[in-house]
C-alpha atoms as a PDB file:
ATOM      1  CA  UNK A   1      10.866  22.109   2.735  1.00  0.00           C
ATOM      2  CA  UNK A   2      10.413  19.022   4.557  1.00  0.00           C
ATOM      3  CA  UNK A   3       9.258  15.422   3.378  1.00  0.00           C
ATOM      4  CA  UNK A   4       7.063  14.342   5.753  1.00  0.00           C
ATOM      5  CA  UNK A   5       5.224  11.377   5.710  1.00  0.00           C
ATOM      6  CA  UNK A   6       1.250  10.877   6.449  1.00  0.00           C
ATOM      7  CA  UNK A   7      -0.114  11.268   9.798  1.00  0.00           C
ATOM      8  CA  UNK A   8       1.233  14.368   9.812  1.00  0.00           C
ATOM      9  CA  UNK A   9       5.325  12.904  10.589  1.00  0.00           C
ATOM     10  CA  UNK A  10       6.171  16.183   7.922  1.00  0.00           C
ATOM     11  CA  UNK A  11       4.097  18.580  10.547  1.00  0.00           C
ATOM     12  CA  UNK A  12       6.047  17.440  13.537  1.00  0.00           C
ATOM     13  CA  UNK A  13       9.548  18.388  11.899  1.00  0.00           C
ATOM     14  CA  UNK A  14       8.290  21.515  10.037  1.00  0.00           C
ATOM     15  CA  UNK A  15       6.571  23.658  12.956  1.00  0.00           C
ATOM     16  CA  UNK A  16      10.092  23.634  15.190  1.00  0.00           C
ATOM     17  CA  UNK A  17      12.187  24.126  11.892  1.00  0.00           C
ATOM     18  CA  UNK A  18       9.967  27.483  11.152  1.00  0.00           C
ATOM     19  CA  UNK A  19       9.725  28.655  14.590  1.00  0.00           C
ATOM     20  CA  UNK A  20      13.054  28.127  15.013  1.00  0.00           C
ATOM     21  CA  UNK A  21      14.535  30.001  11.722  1.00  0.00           C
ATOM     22  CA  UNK A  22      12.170  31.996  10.671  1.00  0.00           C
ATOM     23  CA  UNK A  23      11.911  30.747   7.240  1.00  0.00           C
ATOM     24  CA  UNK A  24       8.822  29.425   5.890  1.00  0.00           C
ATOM     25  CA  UNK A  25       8.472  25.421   5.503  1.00  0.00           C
ATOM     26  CA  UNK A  26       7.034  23.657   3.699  1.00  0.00           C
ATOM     27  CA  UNK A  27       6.049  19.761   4.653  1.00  0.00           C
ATOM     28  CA  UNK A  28       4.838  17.635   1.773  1.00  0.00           C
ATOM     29  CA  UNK A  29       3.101  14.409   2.699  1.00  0.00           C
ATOM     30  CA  UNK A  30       3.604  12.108  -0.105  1.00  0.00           C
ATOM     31  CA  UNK A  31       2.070   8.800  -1.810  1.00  0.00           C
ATOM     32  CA  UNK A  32       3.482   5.404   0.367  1.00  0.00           C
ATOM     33  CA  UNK A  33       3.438   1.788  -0.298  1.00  0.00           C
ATOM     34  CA  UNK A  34       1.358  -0.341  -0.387  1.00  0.00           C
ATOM     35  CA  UNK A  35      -1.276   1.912  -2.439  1.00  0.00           C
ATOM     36  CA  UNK A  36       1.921   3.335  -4.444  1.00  0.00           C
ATOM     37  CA  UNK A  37       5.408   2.045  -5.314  1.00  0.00           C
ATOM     38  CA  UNK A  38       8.390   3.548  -6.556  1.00  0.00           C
ATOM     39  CA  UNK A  39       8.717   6.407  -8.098  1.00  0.00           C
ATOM     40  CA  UNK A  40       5.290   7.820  -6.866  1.00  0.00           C
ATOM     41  CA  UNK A  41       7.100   9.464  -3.895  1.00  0.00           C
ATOM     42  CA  UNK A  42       9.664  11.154  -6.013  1.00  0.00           C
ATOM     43  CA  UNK A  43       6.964  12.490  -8.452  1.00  0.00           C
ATOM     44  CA  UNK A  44       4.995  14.247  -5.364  1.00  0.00           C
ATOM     45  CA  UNK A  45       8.223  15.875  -4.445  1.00  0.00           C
ATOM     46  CA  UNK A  46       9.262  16.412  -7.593  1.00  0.00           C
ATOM     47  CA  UNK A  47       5.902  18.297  -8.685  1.00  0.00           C
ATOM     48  CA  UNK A  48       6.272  20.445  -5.256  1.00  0.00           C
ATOM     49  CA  UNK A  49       9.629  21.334  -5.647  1.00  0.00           C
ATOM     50  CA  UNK A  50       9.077  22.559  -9.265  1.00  0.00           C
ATOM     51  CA  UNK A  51       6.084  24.521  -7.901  1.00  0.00           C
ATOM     52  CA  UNK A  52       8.390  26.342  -5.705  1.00  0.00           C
ATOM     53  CA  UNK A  53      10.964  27.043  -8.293  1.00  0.00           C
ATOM     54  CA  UNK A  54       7.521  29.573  -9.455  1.00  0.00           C
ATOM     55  CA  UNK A  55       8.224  31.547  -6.058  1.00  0.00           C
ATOM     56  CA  UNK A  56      11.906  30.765  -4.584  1.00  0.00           C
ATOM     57  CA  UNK A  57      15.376  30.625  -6.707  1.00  0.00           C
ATOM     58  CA  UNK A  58      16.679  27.289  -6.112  1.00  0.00           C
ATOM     59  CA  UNK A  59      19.551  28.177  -3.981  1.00  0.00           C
ATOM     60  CA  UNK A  60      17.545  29.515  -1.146  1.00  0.00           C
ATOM     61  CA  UNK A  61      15.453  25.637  -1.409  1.00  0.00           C
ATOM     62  CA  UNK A  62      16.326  23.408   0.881  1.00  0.00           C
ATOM     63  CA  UNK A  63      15.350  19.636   1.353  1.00  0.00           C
ATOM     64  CA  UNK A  64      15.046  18.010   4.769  1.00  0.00           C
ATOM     65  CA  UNK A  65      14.350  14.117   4.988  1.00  0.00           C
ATOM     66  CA  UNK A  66      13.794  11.287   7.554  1.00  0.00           C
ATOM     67  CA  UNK A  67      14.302   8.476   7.771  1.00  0.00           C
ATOM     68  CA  UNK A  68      12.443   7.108   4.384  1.00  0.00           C
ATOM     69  CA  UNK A  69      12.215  10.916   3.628  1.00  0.00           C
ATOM     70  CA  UNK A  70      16.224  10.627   3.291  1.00  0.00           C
ATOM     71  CA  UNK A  71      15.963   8.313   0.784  1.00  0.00           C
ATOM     72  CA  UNK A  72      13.535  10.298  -1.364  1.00  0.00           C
ATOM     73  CA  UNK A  73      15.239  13.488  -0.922  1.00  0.00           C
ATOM     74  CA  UNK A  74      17.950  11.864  -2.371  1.00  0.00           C
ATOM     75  CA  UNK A  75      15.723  10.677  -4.789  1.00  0.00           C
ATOM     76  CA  UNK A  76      14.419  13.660  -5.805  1.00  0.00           C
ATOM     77  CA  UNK A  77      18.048  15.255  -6.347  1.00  0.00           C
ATOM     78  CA  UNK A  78      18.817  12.403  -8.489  1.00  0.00           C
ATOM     79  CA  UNK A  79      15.391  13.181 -10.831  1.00  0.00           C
ATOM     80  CA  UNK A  80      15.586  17.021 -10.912  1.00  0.00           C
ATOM     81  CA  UNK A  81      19.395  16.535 -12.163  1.00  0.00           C
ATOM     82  CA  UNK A  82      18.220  13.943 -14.665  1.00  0.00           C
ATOM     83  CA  UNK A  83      15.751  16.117 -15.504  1.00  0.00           C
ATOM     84  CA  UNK A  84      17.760  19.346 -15.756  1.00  0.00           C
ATOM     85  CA  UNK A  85      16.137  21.263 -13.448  1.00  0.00           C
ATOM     86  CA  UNK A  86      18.463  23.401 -11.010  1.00  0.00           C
ATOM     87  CA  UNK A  87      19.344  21.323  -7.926  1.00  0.00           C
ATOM     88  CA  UNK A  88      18.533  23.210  -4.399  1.00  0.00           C
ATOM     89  CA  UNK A  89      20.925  25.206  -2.021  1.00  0.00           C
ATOM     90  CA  UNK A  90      21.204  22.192   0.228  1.00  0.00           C
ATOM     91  CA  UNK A  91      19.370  18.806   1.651  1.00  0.00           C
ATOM     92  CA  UNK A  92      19.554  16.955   5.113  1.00  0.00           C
ATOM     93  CA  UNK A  93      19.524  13.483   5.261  1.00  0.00           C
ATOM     94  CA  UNK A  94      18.319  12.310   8.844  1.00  0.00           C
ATOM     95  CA  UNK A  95      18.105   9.052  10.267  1.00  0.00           C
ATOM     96  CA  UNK A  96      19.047   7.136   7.026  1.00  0.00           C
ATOM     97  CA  UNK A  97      21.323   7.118   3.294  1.00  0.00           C
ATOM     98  CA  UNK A  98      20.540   6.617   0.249  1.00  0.00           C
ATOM     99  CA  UNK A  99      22.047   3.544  -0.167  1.00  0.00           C
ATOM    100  CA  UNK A 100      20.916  -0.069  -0.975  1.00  0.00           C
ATOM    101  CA  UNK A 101      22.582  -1.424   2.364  1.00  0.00           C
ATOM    102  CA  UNK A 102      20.343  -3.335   4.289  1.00  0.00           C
ATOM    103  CA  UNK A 103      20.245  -4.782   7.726  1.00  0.00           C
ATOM    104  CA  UNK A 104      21.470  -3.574  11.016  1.00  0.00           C
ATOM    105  CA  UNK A 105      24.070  -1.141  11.323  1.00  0.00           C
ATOM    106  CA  UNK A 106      27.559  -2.393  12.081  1.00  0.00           C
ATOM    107  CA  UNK A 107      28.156  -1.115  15.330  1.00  0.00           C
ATOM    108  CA  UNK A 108      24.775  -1.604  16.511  1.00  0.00           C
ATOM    109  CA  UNK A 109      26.182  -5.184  15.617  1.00  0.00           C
ATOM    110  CA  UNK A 110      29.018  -4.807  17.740  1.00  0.00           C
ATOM    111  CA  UNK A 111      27.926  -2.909  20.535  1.00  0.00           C
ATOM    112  CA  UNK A 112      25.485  -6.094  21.096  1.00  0.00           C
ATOM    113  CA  UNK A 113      28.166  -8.434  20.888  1.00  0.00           C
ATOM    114  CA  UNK A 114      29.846  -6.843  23.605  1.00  0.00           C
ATOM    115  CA  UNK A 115      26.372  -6.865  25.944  1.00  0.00           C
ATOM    116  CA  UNK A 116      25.857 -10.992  24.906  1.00  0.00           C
ATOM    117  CA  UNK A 117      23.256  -9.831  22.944  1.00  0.00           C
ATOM    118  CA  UNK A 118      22.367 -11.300  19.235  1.00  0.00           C
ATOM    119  CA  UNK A 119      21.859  -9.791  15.626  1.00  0.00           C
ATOM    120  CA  UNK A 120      19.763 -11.175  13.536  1.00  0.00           C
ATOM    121  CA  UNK A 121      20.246  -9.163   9.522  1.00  0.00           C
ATOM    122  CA  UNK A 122      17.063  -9.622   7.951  1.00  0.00           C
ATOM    123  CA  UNK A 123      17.543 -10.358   4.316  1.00  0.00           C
ATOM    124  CA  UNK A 124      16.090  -7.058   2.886  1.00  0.00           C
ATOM    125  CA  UNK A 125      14.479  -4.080   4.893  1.00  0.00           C
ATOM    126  CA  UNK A 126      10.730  -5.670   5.298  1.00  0.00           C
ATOM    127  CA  UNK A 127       8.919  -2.284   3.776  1.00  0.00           C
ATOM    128  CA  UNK A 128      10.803  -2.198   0.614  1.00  0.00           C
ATOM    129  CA  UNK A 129       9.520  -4.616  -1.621  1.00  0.00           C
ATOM    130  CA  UNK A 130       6.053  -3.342  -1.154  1.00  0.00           C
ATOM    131  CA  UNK A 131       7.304   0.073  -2.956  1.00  0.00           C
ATOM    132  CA  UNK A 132      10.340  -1.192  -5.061  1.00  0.00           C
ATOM    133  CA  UNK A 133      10.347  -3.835  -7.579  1.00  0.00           C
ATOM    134  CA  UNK A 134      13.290  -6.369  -8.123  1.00  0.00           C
ATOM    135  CA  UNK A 135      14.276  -4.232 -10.665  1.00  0.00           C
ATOM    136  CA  UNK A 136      14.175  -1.206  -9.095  1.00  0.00           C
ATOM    137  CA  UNK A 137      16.539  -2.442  -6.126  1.00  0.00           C
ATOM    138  CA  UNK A 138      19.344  -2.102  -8.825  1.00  0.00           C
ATOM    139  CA  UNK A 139      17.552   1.363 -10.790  1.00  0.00           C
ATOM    140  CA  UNK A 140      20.411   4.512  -9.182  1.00  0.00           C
ATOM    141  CA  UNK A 141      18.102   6.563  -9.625  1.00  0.00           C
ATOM    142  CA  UNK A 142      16.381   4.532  -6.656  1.00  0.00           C
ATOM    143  CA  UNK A 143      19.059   4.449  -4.417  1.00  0.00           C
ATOM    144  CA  UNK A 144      21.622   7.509  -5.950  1.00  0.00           C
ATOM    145  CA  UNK A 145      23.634   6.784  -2.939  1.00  0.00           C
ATOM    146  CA  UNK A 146      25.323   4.333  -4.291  1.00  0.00           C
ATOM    147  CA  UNK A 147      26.022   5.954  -7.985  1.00  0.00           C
ATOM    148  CA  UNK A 148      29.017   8.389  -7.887  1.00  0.00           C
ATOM    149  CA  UNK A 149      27.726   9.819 -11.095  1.00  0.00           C
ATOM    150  CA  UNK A 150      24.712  10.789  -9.569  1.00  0.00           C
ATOM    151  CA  UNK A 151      25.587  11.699  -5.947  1.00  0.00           C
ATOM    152  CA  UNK A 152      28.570  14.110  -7.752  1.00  0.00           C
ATOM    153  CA  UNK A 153      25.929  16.469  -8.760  1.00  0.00           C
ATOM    154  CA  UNK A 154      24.389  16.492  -5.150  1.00  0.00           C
ATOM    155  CA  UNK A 155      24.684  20.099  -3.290  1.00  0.00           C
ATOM    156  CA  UNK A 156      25.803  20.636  -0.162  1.00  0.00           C
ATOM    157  CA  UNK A 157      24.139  17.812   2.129  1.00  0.00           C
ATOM    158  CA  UNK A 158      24.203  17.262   5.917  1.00  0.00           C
ATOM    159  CA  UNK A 159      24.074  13.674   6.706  1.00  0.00           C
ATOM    160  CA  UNK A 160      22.404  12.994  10.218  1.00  0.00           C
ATOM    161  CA  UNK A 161      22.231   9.470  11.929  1.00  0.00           C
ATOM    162  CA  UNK A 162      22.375   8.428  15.767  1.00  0.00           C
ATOM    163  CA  UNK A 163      25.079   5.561  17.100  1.00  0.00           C
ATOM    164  CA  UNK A 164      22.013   3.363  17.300  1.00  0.00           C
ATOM    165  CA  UNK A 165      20.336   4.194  14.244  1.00  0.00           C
ATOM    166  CA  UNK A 166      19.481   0.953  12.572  1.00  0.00           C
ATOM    167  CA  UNK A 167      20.351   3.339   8.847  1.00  0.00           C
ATOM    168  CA  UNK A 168      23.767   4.409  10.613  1.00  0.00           C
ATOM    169  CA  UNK A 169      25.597   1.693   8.389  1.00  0.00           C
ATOM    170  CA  UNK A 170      23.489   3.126   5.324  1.00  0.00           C
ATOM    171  CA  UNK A 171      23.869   6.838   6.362  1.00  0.00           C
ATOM    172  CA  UNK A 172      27.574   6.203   7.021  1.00  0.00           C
ATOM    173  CA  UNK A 173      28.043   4.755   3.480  1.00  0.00           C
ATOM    174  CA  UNK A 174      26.012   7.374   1.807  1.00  0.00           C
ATOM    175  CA  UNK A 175      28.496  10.093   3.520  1.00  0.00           C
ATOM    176  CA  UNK A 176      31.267   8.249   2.921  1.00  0.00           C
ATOM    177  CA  UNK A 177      29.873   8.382  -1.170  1.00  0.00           C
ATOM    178  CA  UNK A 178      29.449  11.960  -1.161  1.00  0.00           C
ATOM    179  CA  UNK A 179      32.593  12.820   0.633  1.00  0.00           C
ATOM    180  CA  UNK A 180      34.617  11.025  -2.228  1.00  0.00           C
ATOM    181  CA  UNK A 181      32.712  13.208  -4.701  1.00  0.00           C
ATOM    182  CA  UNK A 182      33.741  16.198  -3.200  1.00  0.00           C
ATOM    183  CA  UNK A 183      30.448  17.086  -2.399  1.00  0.00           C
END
């Protein structure tokens, strides 16, 4: 299934994903800051994916997320493990980790050093706090990109980025995590 976001964002991934394999998807639209904050996302996916389990065996369950939907299919890999529940086949990561890294990536850094251009890091991506608490910047189980206990018990997981991905640096690090865990 895919974790979309609302407007529809989980729409415009799942139609070409069906069409194109012939499997049935699934796009879950899920609760976002500022009316929610963390883990409300995770428990939407959470409750969907457990729903499924009712019709699907895990393995053939995937999980597809963009951008913020990487994060919280990582998320969500993190809580079904914590919570015992049987992990799925595999999960995409696109356009982001699931990391704490912050800022712009580091060769989006240098490729505008070598055009004269300047980067400015901001000092924490400006939608976070509205969904995660102080506390929960340092919680694994918010960013289980960064926990090797926790990303070891990931399945098999495609990490996706661009060269000019303002993630790439936090997609980079999350593959770099998993790749050390064998996963």
């Amino acid at each position: 299934f895919v974790i979309g976001n609302g407007g529809g964002g989980g729409k415009m991934e799942a139609v070409p994903m069906a069409a194109l394999s012939g499997y049935t998807v699934y796009a879950v639209d899920y609760r976002q800051a500022p009316e929610a904050s963390f883990p409300a996302a995770t428990d939407d996916v959470v409750t969907v994916y457990k729903a499924l389990l009712k019709k699907y065996p895990a393995d053939n369950i995937g999980i597809v997320g963009s951008s913020a939907g990487a994060m919280l299919a990582a998320q969500t890999v993190a809580r079904l493990n914590q919570q015992g529940l049987p992990k799925p086949g595999a999960i995409a990561l696109q356009a982001a980790g699931a990391t704490a890294r912050n800022g712009a990536s580091d060769s989006t850094a240098w490729m505008l050093g070598l055009t004269g251009g300047t980067v400015s890091v901001p000092e924490s991506i400006p939608h976070l706090p509205s969904y995660f608490s102080k506390e929960d910047m340092a919680d694994p189980m918010a960013f289980p990109g960064s926990s090797a206990e926790l990303i070891a018990q990931f399945p098999p997981t495609l990490v996706l980025s661009s060269s000019r991905d303002a993630l790439l640096g936090n997609a980079l690090d999350t593959f770099a995590n998993l790749r050390e865990q064998n996963v």
